[in-house]
PDB file of N, CA and C in Angstrom:
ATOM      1  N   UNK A   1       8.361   5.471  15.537  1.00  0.00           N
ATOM      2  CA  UNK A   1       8.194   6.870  15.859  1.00  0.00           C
ATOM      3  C   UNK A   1       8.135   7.071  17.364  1.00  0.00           C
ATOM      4  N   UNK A   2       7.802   6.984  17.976  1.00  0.00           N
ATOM      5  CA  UNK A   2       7.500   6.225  19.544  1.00  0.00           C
ATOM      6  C   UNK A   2       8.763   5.854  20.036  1.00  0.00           C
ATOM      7  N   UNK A   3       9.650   5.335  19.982  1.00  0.00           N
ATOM      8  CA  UNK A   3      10.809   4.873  19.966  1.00  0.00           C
ATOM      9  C   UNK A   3      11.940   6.203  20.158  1.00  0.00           C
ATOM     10  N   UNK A   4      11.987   7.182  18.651  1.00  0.00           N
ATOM     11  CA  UNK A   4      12.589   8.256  18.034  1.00  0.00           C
ATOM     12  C   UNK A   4      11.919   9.490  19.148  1.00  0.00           C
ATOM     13  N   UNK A   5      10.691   9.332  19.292  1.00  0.00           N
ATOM     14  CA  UNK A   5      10.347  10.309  20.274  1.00  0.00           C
ATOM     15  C   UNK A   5      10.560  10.093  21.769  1.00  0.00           C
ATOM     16  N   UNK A   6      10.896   9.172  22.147  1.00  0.00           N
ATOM     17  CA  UNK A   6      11.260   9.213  23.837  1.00  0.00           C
ATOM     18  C   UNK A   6      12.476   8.901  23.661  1.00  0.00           C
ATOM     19  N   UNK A   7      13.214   8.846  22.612  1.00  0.00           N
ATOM     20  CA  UNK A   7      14.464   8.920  22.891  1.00  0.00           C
ATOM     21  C   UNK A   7      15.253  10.499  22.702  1.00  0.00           C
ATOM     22  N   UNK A   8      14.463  11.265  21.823  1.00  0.00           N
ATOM     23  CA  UNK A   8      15.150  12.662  21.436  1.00  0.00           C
ATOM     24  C   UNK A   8      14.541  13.347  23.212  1.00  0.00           C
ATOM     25  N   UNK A   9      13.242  12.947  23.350  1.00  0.00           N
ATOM     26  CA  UNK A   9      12.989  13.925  24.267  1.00  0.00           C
ATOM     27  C   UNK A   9      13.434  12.993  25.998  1.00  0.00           C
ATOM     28  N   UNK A  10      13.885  11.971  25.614  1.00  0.00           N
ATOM     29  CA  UNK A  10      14.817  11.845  26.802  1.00  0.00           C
ATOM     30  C   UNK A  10      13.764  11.035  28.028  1.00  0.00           C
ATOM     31  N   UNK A  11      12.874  10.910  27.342  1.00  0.00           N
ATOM     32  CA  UNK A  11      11.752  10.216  28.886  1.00  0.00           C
ATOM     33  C   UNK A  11      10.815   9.509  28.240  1.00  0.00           C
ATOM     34  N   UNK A  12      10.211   8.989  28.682  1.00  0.00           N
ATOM     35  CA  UNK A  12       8.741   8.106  28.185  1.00  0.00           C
ATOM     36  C   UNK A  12       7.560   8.714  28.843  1.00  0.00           C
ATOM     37  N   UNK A  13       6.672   9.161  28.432  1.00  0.00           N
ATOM     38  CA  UNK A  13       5.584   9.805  28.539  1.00  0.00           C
ATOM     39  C   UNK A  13       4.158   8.987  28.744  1.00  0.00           C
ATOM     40  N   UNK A  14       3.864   8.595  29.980  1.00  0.00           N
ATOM     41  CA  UNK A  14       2.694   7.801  30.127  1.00  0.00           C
ATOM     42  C   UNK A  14       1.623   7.472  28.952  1.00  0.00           C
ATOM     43  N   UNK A  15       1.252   9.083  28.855  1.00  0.00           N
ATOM     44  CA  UNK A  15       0.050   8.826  27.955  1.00  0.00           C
ATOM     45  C   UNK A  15      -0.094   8.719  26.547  1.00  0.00           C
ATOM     46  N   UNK A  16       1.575   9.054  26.108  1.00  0.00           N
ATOM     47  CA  UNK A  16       2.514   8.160  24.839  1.00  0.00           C
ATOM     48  C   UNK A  16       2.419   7.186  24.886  1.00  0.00           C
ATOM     49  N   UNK A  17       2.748   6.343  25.868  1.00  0.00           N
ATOM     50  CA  UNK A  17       3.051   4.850  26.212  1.00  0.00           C
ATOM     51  C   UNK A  17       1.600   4.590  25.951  1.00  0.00           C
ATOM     52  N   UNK A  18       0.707   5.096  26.567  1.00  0.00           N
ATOM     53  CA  UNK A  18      -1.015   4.615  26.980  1.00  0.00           C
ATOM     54  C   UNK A  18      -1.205   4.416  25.276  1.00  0.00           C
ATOM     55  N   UNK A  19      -0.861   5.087  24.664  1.00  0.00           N
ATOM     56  CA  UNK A  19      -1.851   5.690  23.341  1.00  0.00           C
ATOM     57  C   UNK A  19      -0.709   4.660  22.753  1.00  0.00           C
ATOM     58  N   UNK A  20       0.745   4.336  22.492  1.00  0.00           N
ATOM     59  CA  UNK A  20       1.575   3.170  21.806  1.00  0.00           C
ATOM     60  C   UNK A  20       0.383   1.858  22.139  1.00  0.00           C
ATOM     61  N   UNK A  21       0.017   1.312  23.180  1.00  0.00           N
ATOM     62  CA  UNK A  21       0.041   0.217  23.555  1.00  0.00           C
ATOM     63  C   UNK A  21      -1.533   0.159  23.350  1.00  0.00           C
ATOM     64  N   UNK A  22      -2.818   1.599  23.208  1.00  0.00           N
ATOM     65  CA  UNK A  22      -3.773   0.882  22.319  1.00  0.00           C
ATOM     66  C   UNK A  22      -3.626   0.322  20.665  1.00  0.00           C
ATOM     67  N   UNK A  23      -2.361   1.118  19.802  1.00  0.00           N
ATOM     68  CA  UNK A  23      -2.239   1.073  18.597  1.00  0.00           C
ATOM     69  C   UNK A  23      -1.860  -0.254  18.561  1.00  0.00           C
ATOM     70  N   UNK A  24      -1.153  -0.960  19.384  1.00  0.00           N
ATOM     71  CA  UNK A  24       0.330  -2.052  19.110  1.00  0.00           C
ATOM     72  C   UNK A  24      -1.478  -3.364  19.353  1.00  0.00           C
ATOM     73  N   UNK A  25      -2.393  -2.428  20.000  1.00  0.00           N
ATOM     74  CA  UNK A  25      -3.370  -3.670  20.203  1.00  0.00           C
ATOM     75  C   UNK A  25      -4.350  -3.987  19.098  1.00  0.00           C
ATOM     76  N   UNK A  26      -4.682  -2.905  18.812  1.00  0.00           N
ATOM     77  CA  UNK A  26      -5.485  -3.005  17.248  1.00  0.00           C
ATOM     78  C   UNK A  26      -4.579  -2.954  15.887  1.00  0.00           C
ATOM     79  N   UNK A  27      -4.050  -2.428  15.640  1.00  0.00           N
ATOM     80  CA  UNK A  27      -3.721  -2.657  13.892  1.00  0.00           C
ATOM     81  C   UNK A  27      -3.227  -3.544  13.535  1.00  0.00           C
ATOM     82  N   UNK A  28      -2.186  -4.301  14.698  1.00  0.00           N
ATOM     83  CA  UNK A  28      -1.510  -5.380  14.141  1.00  0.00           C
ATOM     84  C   UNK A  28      -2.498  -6.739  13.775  1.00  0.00           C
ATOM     85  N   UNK A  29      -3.798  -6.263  14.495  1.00  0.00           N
ATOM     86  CA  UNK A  29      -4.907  -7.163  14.355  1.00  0.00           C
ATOM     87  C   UNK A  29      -5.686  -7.587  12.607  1.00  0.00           C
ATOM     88  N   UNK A  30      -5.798  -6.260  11.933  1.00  0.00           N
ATOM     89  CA  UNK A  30      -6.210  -5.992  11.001  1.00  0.00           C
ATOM     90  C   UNK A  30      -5.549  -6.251   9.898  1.00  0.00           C
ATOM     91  N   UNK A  31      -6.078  -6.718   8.806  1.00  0.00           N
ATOM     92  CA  UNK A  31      -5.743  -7.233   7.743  1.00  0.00           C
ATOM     93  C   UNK A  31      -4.897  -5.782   6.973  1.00  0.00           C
ATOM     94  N   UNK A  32      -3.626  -6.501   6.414  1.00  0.00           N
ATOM     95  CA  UNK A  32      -3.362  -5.771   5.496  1.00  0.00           C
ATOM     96  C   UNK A  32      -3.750  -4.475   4.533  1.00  0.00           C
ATOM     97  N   UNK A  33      -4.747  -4.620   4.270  1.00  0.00           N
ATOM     98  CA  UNK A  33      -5.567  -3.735   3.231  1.00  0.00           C
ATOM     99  C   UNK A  33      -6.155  -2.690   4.176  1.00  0.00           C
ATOM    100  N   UNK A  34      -6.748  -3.186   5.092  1.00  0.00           N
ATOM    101  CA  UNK A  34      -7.158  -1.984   6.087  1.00  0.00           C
ATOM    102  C   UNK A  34      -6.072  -1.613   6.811  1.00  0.00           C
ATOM    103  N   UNK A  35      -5.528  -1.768   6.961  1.00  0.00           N
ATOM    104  CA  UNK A  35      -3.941  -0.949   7.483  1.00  0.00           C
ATOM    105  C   UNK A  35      -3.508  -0.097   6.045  1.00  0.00           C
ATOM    106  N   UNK A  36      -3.774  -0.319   4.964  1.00  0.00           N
ATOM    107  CA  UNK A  36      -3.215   0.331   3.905  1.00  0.00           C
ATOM    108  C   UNK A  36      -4.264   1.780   3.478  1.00  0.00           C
ATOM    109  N   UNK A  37      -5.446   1.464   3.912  1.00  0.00           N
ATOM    110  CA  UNK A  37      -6.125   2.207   3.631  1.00  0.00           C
ATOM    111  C   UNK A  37      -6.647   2.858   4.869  1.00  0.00           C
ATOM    112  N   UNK A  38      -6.325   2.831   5.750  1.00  0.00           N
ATOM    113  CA  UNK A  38      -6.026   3.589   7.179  1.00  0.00           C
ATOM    114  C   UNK A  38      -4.841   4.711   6.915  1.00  0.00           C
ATOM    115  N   UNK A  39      -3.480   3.928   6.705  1.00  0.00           N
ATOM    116  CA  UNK A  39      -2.511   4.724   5.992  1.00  0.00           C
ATOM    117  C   UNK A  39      -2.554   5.750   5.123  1.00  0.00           C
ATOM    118  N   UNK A  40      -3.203   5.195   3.916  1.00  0.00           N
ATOM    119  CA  UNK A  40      -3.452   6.193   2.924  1.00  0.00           C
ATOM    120  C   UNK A  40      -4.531   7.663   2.997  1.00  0.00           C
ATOM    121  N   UNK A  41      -5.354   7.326   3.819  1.00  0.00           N
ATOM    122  CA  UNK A  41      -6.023   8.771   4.306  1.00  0.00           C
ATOM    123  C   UNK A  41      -5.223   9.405   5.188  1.00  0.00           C
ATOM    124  N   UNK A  42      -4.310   8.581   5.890  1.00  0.00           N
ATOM    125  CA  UNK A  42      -3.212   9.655   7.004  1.00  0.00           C
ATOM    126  C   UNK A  42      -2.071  10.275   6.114  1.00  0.00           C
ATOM    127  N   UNK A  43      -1.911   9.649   5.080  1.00  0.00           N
ATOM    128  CA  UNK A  43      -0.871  10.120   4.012  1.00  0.00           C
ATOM    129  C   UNK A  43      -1.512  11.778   3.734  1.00  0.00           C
ATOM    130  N   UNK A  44      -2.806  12.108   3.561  1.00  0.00           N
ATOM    131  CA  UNK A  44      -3.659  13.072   3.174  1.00  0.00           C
ATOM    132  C   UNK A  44      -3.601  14.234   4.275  1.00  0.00           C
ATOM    133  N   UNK A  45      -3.294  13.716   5.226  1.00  0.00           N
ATOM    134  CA  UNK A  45      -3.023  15.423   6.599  1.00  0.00           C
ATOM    135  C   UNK A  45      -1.287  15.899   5.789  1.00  0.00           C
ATOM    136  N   UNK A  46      -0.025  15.020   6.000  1.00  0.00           N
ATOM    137  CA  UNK A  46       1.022  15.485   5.414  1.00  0.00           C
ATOM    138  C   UNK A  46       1.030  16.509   4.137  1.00  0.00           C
ATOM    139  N   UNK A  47      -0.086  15.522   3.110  1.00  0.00           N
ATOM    140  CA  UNK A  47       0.239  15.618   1.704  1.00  0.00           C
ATOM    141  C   UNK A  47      -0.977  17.306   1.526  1.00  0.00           C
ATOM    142  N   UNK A  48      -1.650  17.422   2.151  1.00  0.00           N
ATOM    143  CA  UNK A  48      -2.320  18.962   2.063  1.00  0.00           C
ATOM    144  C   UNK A  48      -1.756  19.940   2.921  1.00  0.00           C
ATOM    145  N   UNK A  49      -0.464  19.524   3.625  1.00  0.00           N
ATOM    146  CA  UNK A  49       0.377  20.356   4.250  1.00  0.00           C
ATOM    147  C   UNK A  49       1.511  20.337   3.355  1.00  0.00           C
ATOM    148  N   UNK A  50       2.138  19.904   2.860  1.00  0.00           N
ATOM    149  CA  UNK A  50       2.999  19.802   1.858  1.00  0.00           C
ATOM    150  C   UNK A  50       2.127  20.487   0.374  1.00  0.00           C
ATOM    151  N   UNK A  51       0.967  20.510  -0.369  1.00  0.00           N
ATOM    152  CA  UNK A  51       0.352  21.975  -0.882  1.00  0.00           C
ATOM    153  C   UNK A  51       0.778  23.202  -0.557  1.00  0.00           C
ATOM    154  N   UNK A  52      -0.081  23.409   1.083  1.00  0.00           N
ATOM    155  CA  UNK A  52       0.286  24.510   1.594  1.00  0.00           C
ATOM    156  C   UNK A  52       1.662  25.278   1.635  1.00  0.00           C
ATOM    157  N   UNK A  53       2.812  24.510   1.621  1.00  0.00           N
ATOM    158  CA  UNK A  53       3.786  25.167   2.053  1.00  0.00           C
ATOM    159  C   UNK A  53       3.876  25.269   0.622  1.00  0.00           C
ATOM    160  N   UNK A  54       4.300  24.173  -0.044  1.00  0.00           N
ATOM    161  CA  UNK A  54       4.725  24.801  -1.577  1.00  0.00           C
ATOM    162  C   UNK A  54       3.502  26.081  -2.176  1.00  0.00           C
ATOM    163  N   UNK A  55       2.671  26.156  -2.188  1.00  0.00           N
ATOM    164  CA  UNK A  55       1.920  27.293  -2.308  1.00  0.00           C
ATOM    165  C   UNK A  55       2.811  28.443  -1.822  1.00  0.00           C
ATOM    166  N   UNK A  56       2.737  28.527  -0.275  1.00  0.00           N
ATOM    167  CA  UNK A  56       3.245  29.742   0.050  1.00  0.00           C
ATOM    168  C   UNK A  56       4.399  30.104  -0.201  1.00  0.00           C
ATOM    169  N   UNK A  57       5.661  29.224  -0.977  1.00  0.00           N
ATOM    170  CA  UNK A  57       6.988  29.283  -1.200  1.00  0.00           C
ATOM    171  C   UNK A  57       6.738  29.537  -3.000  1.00  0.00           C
ATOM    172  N   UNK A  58       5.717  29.434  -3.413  1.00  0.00           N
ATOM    173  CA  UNK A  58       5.831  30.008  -5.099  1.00  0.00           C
ATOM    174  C   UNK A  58       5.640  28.423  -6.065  1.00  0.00           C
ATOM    175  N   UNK A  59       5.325  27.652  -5.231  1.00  0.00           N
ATOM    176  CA  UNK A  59       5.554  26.344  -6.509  1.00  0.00           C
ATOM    177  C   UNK A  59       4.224  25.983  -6.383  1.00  0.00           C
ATOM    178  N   UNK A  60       3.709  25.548  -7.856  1.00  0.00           N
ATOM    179  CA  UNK A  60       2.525  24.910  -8.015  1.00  0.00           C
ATOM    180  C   UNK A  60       2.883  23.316  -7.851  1.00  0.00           C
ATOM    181  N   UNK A  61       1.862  22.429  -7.165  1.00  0.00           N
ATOM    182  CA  UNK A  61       1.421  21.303  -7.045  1.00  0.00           C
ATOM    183  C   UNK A  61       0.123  20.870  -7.679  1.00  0.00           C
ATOM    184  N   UNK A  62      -0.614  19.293  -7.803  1.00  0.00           N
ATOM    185  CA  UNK A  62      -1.766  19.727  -8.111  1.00  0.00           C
ATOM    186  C   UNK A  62      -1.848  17.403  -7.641  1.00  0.00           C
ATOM    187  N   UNK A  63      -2.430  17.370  -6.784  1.00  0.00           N
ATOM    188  CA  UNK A  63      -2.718  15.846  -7.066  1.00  0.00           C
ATOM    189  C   UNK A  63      -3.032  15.100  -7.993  1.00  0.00           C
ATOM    190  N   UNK A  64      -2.776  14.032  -7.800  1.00  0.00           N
ATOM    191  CA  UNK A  64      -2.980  13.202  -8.770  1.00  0.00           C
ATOM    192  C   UNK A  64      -3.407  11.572  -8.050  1.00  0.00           C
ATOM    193  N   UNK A  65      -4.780  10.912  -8.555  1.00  0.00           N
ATOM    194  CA  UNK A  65      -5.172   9.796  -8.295  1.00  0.00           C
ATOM    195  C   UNK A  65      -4.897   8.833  -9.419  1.00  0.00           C
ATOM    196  N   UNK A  66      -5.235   9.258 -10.497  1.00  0.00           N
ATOM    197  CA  UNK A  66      -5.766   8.340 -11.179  1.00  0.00           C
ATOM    198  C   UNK A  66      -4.478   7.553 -12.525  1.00  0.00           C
ATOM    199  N   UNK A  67      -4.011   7.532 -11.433  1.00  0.00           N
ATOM    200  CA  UNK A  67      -2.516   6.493 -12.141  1.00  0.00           C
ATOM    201  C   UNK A  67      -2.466   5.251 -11.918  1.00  0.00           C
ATOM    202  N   UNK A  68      -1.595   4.291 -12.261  1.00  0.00           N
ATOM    203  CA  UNK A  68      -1.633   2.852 -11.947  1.00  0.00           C
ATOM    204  C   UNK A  68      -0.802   2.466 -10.824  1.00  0.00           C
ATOM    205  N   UNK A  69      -1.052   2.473  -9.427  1.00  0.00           N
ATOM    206  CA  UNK A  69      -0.388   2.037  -8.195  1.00  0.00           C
ATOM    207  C   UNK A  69       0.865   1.010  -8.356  1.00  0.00           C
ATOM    208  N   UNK A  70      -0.152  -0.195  -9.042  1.00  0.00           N
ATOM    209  CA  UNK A  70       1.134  -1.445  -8.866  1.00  0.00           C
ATOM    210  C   UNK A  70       2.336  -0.913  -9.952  1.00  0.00           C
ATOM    211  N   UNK A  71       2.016   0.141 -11.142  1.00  0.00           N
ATOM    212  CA  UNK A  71       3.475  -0.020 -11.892  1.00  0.00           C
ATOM    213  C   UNK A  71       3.776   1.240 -11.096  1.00  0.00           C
ATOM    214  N   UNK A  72       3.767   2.007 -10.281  1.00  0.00           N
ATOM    215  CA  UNK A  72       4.209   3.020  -9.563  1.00  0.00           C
ATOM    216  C   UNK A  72       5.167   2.637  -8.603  1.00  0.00           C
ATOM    217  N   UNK A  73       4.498   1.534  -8.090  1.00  0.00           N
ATOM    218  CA  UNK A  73       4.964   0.578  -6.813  1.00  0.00           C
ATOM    219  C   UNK A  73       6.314   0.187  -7.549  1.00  0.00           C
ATOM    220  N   UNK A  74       6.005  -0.555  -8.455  1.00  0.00           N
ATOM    221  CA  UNK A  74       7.256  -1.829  -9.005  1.00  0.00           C
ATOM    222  C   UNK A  74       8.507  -0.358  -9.173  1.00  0.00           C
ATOM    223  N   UNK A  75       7.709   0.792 -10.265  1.00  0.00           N
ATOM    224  CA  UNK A  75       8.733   1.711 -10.802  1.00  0.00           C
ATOM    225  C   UNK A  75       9.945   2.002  -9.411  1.00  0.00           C
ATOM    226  N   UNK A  76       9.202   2.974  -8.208  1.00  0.00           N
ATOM    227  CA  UNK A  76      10.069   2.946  -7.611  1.00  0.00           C
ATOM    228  C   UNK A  76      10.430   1.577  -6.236  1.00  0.00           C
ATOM    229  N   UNK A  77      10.227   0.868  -6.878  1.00  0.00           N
ATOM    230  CA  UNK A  77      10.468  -0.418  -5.774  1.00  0.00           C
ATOM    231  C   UNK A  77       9.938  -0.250  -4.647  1.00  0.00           C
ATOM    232  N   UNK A  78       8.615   0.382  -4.431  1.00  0.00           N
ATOM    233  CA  UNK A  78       8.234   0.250  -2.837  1.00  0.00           C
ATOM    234  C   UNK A  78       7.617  -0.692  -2.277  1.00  0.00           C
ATOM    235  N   UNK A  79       7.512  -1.784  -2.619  1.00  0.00           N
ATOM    236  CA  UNK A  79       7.127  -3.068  -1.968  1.00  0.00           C
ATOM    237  C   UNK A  79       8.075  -3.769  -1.430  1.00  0.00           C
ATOM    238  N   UNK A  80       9.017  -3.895  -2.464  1.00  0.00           N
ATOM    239  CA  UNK A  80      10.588  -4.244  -1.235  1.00  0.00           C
ATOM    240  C   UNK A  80      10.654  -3.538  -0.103  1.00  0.00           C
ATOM    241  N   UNK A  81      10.001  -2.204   0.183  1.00  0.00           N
ATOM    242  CA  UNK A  81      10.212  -1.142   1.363  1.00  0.00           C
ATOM    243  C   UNK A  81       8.864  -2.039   2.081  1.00  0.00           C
ATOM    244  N   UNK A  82       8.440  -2.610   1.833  1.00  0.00           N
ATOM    245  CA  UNK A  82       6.798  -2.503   2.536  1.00  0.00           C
ATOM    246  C   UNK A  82       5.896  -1.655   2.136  1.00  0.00           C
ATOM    247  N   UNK A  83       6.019  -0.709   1.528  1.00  0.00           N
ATOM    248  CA  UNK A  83       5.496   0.087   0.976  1.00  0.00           C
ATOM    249  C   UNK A  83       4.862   0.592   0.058  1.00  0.00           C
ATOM    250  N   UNK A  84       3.326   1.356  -0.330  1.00  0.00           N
ATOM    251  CA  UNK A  84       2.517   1.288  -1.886  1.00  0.00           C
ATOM    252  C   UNK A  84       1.916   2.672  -1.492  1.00  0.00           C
ATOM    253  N   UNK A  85       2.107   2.601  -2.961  1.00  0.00           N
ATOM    254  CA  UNK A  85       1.948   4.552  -3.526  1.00  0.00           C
ATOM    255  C   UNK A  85      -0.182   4.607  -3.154  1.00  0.00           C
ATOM    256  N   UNK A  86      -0.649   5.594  -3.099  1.00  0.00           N
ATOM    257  CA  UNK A  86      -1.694   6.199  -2.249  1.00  0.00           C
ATOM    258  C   UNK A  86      -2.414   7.038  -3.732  1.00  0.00           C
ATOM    259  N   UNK A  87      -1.480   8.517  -3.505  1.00  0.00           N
ATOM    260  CA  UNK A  87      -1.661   9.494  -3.890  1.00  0.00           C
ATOM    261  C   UNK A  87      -0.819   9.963  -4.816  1.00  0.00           C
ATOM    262  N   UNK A  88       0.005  10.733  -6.182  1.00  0.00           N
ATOM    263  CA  UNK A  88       1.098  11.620  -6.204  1.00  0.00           C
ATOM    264  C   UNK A  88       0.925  12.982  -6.256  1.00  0.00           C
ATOM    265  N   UNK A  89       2.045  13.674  -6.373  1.00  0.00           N
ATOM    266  CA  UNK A  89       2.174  15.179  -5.960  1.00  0.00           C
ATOM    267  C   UNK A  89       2.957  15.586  -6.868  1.00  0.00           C
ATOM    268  N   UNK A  90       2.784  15.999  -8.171  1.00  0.00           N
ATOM    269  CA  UNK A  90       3.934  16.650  -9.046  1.00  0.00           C
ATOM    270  C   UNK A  90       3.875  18.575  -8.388  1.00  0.00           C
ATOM    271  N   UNK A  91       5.250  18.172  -8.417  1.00  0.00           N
ATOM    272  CA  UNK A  91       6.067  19.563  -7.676  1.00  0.00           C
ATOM    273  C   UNK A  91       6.650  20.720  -8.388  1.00  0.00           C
ATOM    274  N   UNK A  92       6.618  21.918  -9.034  1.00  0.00           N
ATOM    275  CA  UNK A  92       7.140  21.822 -10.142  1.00  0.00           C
ATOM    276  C   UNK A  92       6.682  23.721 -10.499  1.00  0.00           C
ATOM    277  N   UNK A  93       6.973  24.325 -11.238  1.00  0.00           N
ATOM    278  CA  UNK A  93       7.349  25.492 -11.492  1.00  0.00           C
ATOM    279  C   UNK A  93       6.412  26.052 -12.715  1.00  0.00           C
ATOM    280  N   UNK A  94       5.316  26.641 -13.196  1.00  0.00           N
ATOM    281  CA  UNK A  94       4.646  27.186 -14.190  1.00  0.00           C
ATOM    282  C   UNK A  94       5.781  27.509 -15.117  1.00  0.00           C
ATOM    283  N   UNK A  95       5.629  27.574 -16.885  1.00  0.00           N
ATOM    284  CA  UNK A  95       5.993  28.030 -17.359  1.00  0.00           C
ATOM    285  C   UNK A  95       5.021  29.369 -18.064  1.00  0.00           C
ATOM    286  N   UNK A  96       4.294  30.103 -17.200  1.00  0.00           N
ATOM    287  CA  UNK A  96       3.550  31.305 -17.510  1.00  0.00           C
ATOM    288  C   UNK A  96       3.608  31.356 -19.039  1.00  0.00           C
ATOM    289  N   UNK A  97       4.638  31.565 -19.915  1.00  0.00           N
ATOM    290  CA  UNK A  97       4.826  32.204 -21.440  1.00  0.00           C
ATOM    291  C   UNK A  97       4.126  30.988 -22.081  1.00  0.00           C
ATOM    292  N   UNK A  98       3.923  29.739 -21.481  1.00  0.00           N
ATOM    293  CA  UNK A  98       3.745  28.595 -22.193  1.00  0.00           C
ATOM    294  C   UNK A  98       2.105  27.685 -21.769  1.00  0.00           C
ATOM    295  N   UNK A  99       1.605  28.283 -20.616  1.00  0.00           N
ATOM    296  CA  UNK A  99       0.266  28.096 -20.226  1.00  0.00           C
ATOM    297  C   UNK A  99      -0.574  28.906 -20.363  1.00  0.00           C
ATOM    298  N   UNK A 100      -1.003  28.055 -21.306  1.00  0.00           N
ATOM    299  CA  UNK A 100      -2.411  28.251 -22.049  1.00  0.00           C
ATOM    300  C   UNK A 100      -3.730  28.582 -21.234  1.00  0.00           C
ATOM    301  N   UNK A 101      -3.151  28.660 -20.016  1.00  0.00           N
ATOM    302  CA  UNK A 101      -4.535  28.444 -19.055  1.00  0.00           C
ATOM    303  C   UNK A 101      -4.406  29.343 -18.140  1.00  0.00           C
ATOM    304  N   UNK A 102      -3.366  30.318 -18.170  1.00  0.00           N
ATOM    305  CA  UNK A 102      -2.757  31.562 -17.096  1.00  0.00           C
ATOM    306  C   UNK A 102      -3.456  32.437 -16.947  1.00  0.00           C
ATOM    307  N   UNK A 103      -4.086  33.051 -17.783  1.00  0.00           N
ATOM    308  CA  UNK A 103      -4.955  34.059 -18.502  1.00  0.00           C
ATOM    309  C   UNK A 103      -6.265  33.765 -18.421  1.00  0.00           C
ATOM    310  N   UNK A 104      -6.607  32.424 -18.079  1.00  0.00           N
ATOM    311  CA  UNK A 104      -8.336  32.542 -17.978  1.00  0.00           C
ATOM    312  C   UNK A 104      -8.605  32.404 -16.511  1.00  0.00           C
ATOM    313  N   UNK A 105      -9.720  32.827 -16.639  1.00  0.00           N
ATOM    314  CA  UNK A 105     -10.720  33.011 -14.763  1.00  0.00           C
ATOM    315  C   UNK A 105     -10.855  31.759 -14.440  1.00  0.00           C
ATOM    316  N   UNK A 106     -10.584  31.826 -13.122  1.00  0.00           N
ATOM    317  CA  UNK A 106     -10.652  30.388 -12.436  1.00  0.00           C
ATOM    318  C   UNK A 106     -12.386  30.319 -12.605  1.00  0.00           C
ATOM    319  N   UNK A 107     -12.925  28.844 -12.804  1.00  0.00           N
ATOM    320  CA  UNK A 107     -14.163  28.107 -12.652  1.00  0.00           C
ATOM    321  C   UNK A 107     -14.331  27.262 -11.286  1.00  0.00           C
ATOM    322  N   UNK A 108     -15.179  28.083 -10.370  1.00  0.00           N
ATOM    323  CA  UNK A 108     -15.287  26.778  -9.333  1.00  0.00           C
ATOM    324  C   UNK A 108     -16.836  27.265  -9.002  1.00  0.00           C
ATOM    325  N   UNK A 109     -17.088  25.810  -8.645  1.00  0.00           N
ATOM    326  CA  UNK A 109     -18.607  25.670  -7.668  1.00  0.00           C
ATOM    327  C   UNK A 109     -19.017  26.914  -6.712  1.00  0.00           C
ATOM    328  N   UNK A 110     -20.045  27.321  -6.782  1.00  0.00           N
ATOM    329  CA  UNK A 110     -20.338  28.010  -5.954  1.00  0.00           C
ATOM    330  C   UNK A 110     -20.363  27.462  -4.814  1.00  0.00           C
ATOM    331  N   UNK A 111     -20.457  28.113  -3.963  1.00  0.00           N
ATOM    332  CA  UNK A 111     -20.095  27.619  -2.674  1.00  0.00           C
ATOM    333  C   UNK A 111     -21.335  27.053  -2.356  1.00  0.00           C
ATOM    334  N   UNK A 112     -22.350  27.349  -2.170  1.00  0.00           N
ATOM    335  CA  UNK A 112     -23.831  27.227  -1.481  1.00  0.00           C
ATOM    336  C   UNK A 112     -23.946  25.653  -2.566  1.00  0.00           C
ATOM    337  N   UNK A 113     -23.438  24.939  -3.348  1.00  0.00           N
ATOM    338  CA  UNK A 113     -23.333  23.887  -4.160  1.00  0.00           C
ATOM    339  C   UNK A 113     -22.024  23.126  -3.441  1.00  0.00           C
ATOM    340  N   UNK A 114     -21.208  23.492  -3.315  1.00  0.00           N
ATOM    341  CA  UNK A 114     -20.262  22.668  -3.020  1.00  0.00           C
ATOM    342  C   UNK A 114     -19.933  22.337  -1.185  1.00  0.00           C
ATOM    343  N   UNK A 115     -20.554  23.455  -0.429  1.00  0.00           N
ATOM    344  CA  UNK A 115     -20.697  22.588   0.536  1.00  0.00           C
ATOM    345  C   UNK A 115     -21.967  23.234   0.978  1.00  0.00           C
ATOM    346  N   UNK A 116     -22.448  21.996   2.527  1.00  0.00           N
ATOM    347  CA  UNK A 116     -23.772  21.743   2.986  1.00  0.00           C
ATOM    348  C   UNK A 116     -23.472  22.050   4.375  1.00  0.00           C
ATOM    349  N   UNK A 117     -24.154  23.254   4.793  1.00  0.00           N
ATOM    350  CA  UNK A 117     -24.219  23.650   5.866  1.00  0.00           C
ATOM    351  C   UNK A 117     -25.178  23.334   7.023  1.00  0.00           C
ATOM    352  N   UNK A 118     -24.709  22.622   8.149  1.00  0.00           N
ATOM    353  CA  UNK A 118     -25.797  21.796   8.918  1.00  0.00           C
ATOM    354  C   UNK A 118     -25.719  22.622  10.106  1.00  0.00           C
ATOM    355  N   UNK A 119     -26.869  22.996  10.755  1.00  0.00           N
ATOM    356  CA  UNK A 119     -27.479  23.893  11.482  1.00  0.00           C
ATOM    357  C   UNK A 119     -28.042  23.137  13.125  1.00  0.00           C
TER     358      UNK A 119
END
């Protein structure tokens, strides 16, 4: 990325360079797994911006954790990439006439329960 960016914008940027050359000093340090799970919470700024937009364009999303990684991985081959699934994101269109759940009032936490306001 670093690379792609001083080359579109045509220069190298000191404090690009400064900020490449603390990363290139720590992560490569760190074990596997903590690089994966460093990753996978940065996957989480994209992936609640990618909500947002499909929200505002008309499509429902809704996360999903609790699937099996390694047959996710194998399914779409992302370990040959270097690569292992985090999070998913089904993308995808209501069928209103056919949800059962269109029609009832949303249920959520009250707020003064769900978050803690520090003073």
């Amino acid at each position: 990325m670093f690379d792609l960016t001083n080359e579109i914008r045509g220069f190298k940027n000191e404090g690009w360079e400064n900020y490449r050359q603390m990363l290139l000093s720590s992560y490569p340090q760190k074990d596997a797994e903590e690089n994966f799970n460093h990753a996978a919470k940065q996957a989480y700024i994209a992936f609640s911006q990618a909500i947002t937009a499909a929200a505002f364009e008309g499509v429902d999303t809704t996360p999903l954790e609790g699937f099996d990684p390694d047959a996710v991985d194998e399914i779409l081959g992302l370990r040959e990439k270097g690569l292992r699934s985090a999070v998913l994101l089904p993308v995808g269109y209501r069928k209103e006439n056919e949800d059962w759940l269109v029609d009832l009032v949303k249920v959520r936490k009250p707020m003064e329960d769900l978050v803690t306001v520090i003073n």
